[in-house]
C-alpha atoms as a PDB file:
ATOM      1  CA  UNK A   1      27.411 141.098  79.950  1.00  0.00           C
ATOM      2  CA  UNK A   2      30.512 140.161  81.486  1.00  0.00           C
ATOM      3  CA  UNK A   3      32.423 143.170  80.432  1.00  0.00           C
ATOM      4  CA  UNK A   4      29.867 145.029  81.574  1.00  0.00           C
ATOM      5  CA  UNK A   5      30.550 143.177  85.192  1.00  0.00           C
ATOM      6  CA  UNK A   6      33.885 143.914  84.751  1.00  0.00           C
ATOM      7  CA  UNK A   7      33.466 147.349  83.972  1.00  0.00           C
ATOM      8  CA  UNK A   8      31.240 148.072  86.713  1.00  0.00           C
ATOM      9  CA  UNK A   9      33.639 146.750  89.321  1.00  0.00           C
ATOM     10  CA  UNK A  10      36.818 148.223  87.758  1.00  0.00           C
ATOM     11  CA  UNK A  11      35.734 151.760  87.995  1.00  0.00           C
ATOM     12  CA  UNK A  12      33.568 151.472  90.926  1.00  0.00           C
ATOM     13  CA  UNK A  13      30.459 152.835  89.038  1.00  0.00           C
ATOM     14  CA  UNK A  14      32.456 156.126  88.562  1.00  0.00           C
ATOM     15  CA  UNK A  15      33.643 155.888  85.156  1.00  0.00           C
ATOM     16  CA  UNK A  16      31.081 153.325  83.392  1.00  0.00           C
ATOM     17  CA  UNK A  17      29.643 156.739  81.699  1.00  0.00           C
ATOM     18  CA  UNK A  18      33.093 157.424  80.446  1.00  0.00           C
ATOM     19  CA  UNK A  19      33.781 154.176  78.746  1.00  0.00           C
ATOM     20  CA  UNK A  20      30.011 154.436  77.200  1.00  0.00           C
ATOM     21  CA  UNK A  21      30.343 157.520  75.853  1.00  0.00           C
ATOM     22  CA  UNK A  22      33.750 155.936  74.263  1.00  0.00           C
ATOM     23  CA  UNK A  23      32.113 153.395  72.730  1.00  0.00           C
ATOM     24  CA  UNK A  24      29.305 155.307  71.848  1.00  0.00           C
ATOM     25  CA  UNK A  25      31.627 157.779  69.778  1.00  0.00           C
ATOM     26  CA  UNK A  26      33.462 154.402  68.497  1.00  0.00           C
ATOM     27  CA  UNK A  27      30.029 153.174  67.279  1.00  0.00           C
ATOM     28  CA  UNK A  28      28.805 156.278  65.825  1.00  0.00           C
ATOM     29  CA  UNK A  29      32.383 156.643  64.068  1.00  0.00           C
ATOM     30  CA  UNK A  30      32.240 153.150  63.023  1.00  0.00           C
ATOM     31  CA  UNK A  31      28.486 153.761  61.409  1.00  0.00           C
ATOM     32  CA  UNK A  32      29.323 157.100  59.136  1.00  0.00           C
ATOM     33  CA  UNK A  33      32.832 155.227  58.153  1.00  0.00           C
ATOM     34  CA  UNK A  34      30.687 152.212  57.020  1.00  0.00           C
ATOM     35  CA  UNK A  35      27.181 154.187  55.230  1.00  0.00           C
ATOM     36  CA  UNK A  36      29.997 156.470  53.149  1.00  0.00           C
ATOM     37  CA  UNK A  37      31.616 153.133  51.632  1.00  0.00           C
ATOM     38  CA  UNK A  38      28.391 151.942  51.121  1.00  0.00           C
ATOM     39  CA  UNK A  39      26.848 155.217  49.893  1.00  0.00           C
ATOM     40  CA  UNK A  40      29.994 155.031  46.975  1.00  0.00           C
ATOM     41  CA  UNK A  41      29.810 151.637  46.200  1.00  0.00           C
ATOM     42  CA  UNK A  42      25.735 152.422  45.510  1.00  0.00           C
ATOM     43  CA  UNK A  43      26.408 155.233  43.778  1.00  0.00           C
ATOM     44  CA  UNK A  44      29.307 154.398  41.619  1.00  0.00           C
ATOM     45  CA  UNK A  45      28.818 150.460  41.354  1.00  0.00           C
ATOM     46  CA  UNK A  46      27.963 150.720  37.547  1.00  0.00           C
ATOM     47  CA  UNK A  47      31.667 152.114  37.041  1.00  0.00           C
ATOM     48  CA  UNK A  48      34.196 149.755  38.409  1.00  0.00           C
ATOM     49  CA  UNK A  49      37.781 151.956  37.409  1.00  0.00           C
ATOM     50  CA  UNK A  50      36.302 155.219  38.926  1.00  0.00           C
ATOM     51  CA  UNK A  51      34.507 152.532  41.906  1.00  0.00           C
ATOM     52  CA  UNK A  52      38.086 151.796  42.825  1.00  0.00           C
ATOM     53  CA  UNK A  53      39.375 155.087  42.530  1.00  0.00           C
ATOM     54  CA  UNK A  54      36.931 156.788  44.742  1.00  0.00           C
ATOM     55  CA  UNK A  55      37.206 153.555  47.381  1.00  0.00           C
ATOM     56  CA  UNK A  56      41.168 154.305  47.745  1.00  0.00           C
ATOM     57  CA  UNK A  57      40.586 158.024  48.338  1.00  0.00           C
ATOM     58  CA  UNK A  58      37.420 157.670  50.881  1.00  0.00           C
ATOM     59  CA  UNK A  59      39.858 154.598  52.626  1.00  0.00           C
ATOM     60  CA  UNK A  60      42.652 156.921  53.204  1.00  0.00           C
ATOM     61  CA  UNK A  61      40.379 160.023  53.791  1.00  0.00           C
ATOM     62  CA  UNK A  62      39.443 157.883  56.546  1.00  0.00           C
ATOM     63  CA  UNK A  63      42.055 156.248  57.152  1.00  0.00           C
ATOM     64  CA  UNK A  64      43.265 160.186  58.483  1.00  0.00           C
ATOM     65  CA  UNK A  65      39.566 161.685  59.811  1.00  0.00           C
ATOM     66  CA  UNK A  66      37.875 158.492  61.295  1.00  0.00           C
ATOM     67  CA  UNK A  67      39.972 159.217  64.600  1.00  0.00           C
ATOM     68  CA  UNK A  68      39.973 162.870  65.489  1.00  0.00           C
ATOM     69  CA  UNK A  69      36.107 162.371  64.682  1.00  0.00           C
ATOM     70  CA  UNK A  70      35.985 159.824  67.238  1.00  0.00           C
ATOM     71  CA  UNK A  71      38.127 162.105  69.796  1.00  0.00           C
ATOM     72  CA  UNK A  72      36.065 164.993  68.632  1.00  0.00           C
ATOM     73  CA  UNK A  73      32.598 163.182  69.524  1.00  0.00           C
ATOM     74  CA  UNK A  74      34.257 162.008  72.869  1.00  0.00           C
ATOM     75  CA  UNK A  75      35.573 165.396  73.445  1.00  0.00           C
ATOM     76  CA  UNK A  76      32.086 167.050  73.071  1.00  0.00           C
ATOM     77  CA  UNK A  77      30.351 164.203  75.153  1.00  0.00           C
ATOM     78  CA  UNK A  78      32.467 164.761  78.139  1.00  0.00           C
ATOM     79  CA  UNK A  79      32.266 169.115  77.973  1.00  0.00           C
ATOM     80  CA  UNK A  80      28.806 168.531  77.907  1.00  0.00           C
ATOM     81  CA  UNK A  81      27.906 165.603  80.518  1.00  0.00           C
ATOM     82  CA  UNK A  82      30.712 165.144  82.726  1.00  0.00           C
ATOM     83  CA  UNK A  83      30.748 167.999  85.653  1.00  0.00           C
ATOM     84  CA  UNK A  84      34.120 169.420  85.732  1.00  0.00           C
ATOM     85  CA  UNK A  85      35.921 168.417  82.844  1.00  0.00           C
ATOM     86  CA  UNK A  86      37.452 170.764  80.667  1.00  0.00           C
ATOM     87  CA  UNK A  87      39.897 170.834  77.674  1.00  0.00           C
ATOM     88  CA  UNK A  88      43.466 171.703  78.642  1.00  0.00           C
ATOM     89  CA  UNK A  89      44.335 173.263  75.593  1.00  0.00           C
ATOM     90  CA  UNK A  90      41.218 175.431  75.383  1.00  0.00           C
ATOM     91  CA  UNK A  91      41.834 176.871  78.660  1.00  0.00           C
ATOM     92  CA  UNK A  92      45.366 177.667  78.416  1.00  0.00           C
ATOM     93  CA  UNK A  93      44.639 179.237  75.586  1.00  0.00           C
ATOM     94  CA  UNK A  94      42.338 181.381  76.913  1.00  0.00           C
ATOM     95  CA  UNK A  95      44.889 181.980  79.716  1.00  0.00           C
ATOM     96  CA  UNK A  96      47.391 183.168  77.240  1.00  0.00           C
ATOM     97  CA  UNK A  97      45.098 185.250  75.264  1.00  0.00           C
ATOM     98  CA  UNK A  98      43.674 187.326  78.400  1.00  0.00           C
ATOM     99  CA  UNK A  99      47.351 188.116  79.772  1.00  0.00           C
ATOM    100  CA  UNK A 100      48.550 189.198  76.708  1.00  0.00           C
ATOM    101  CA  UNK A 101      45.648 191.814  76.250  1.00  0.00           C
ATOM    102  CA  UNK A 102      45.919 193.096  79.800  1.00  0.00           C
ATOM    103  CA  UNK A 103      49.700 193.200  79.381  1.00  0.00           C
ATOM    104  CA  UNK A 104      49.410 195.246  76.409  1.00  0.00           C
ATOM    105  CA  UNK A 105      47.207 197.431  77.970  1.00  0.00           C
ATOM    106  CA  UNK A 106      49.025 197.996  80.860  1.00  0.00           C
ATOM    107  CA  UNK A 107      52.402 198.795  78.740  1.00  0.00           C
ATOM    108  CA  UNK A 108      50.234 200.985  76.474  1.00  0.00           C
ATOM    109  CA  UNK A 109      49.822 203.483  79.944  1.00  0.00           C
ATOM    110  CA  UNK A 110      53.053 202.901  81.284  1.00  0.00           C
ATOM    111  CA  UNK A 111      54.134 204.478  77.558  1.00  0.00           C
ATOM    112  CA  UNK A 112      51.279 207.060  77.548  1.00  0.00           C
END
Protein backbone atom coordinates (compact mmCIF):
# COMPACT_ATOMS: atom_id res chain seq x y z
CA UNK A 1 0.00 0.00 0.00
CA UNK A 2 2.70 2.29 0.55
CA UNK A 3 4.29 1.86 -2.79
CA UNK A 4 1.25 2.31 -4.15
CA UNK A 5 1.26 5.94 -2.19
CA UNK A 6 4.43 6.43 -3.46
CA UNK A 7 3.66 5.65 -6.83
CA UNK A 8 0.70 7.70 -7.02
CA UNK A 9 2.52 10.83 -5.91
CA UNK A 10 5.71 10.21 -7.96
CA UNK A 11 4.02 10.23 -11.26
CA UNK A 12 1.25 12.46 -10.45
CA UNK A 13 -1.44 9.84 -11.44
CA UNK A 14 0.03 9.99 -15.02
CA UNK A 15 2.09 7.03 -15.20
CA UNK A 16 0.55 4.58 -12.39
CA UNK A 17 -0.95 2.64 -15.65
CA UNK A 18 2.55 2.38 -16.94
CA UNK A 19 4.19 0.85 -13.96
CA UNK A 20 0.97 -1.64 -13.73
CA UNK A 21 1.12 -2.78 -16.91
CA UNK A 22 5.04 -3.43 -15.99
CA UNK A 23 4.31 -5.41 -13.33
CA UNK A 24 1.55 -6.97 -14.84
CA UNK A 25 3.89 -8.28 -17.77
CA UNK A 26 6.53 -9.09 -14.81
CA UNK A 27 3.79 -11.22 -13.15
CA UNK A 28 2.49 -12.88 -16.12
CA UNK A 29 6.29 -13.60 -17.15
CA UNK A 30 7.01 -14.72 -13.75
CA UNK A 31 3.77 -17.27 -13.88
CA UNK A 32 4.60 -19.16 -17.45
CA UNK A 33 8.51 -19.20 -16.22
CA UNK A 34 7.27 -20.94 -12.99
CA UNK A 35 4.07 -23.56 -14.51
CA UNK A 36 6.91 -24.76 -17.34
CA UNK A 37 9.41 -25.86 -14.40
CA UNK A 38 6.67 -27.25 -12.76
CA UNK A 39 4.98 -28.77 -15.83
CA UNK A 40 8.77 -30.74 -16.33
CA UNK A 41 9.36 -31.61 -13.00
CA UNK A 42 5.54 -33.35 -13.19
CA UNK A 43 6.16 -34.77 -16.18
CA UNK A 44 9.62 -36.09 -15.95
CA UNK A 45 9.89 -36.57 -12.01
CA UNK A 46 10.03 -40.46 -12.39
CA UNK A 47 13.45 -39.92 -14.37
CA UNK A 48 15.89 -37.97 -12.35
CA UNK A 49 19.19 -37.92 -15.14
CA UNK A 50 16.84 -36.78 -18.02
CA UNK A 51 14.80 -34.46 -14.90
CA UNK A 52 18.09 -32.63 -14.67
CA UNK A 53 18.84 -32.49 -18.13
CA UNK A 54 15.65 -30.98 -19.28
CA UNK A 55 15.76 -28.44 -15.96
CA UNK A 56 19.31 -27.00 -17.29
CA UNK A 57 17.98 -26.50 -20.83
CA UNK A 58 14.36 -24.92 -19.82
CA UNK A 59 16.74 -22.65 -17.05
CA UNK A 60 18.85 -21.29 -19.73
CA UNK A 61 16.02 -21.26 -22.40
CA UNK A 62 14.77 -18.91 -19.96
CA UNK A 63 17.36 -17.66 -18.72
CA UNK A 64 17.51 -15.96 -22.70
CA UNK A 65 13.39 -15.65 -23.51
CA UNK A 66 11.93 -14.75 -20.01
CA UNK A 67 12.94 -10.98 -20.82
CA UNK A 68 12.10 -10.05 -24.37
CA UNK A 69 8.72 -11.87 -23.33
CA UNK A 70 8.35 -9.50 -20.63
CA UNK A 71 9.34 -6.41 -23.04
CA UNK A 72 7.20 -8.02 -25.65
CA UNK A 73 3.98 -8.14 -23.26
CA UNK A 74 4.87 -4.50 -22.14
CA UNK A 75 5.41 -3.51 -25.65
CA UNK A 76 1.92 -4.77 -26.76
CA UNK A 77 0.20 -3.30 -23.55
CA UNK A 78 1.33 0.16 -24.23
CA UNK A 79 0.46 0.04 -28.50
CA UNK A 80 -2.72 -0.97 -27.39
CA UNK A 81 -3.77 1.24 -24.19
CA UNK A 82 -1.60 4.11 -24.03
CA UNK A 83 -2.81 7.00 -26.65
CA UNK A 84 0.14 8.02 -28.57
CA UNK A 85 2.77 5.70 -28.05
CA UNK A 86 4.41 4.07 -30.75
CA UNK A 87 7.50 1.85 -31.39
CA UNK A 88 10.50 3.76 -32.74
CA UNK A 89 11.86 1.09 -34.61
CA UNK A 90 8.59 0.10 -36.28
CA UNK A 91 8.08 3.45 -37.58
CA UNK A 92 11.37 4.19 -38.93
CA UNK A 93 11.15 1.30 -40.55
CA UNK A 94 8.26 2.01 -42.22
CA UNK A 95 9.85 5.41 -43.02
CA UNK A 96 12.68 3.73 -44.74
CA UNK A 97 10.67 1.25 -46.57
CA UNK A 98 8.15 3.94 -48.19
CA UNK A 99 11.15 6.27 -49.44
CA UNK A 100 12.92 3.66 -50.90
CA UNK A 101 9.84 2.50 -53.06
CA UNK A 102 8.95 6.02 -54.13
CA UNK A 103 12.64 6.64 -54.84
CA UNK A 104 12.80 3.75 -57.01
CA UNK A 105 9.93 4.70 -58.72
CA UNK A 106 10.81 7.99 -59.37
CA UNK A 107 14.44 6.88 -60.82
CA UNK A 108 12.61 4.16 -62.79
CA UNK A 109 10.89 7.45 -64.96
CA UNK A 110 13.71 9.59 -64.80
CA UNK A 111 15.45 6.33 -66.77
CA UNK A 112 12.31 5.61 -68.87
Amino acid sequence: MIFLAYAITKYELMGISLIIQRWLATIITFFVVLSSFILIILCLHFNTKLLILMLVILGMFWAFSALPLRNLLITTAKRNFVRGWYDTNKLLEKIVKETDEFYRQHTMRNNV
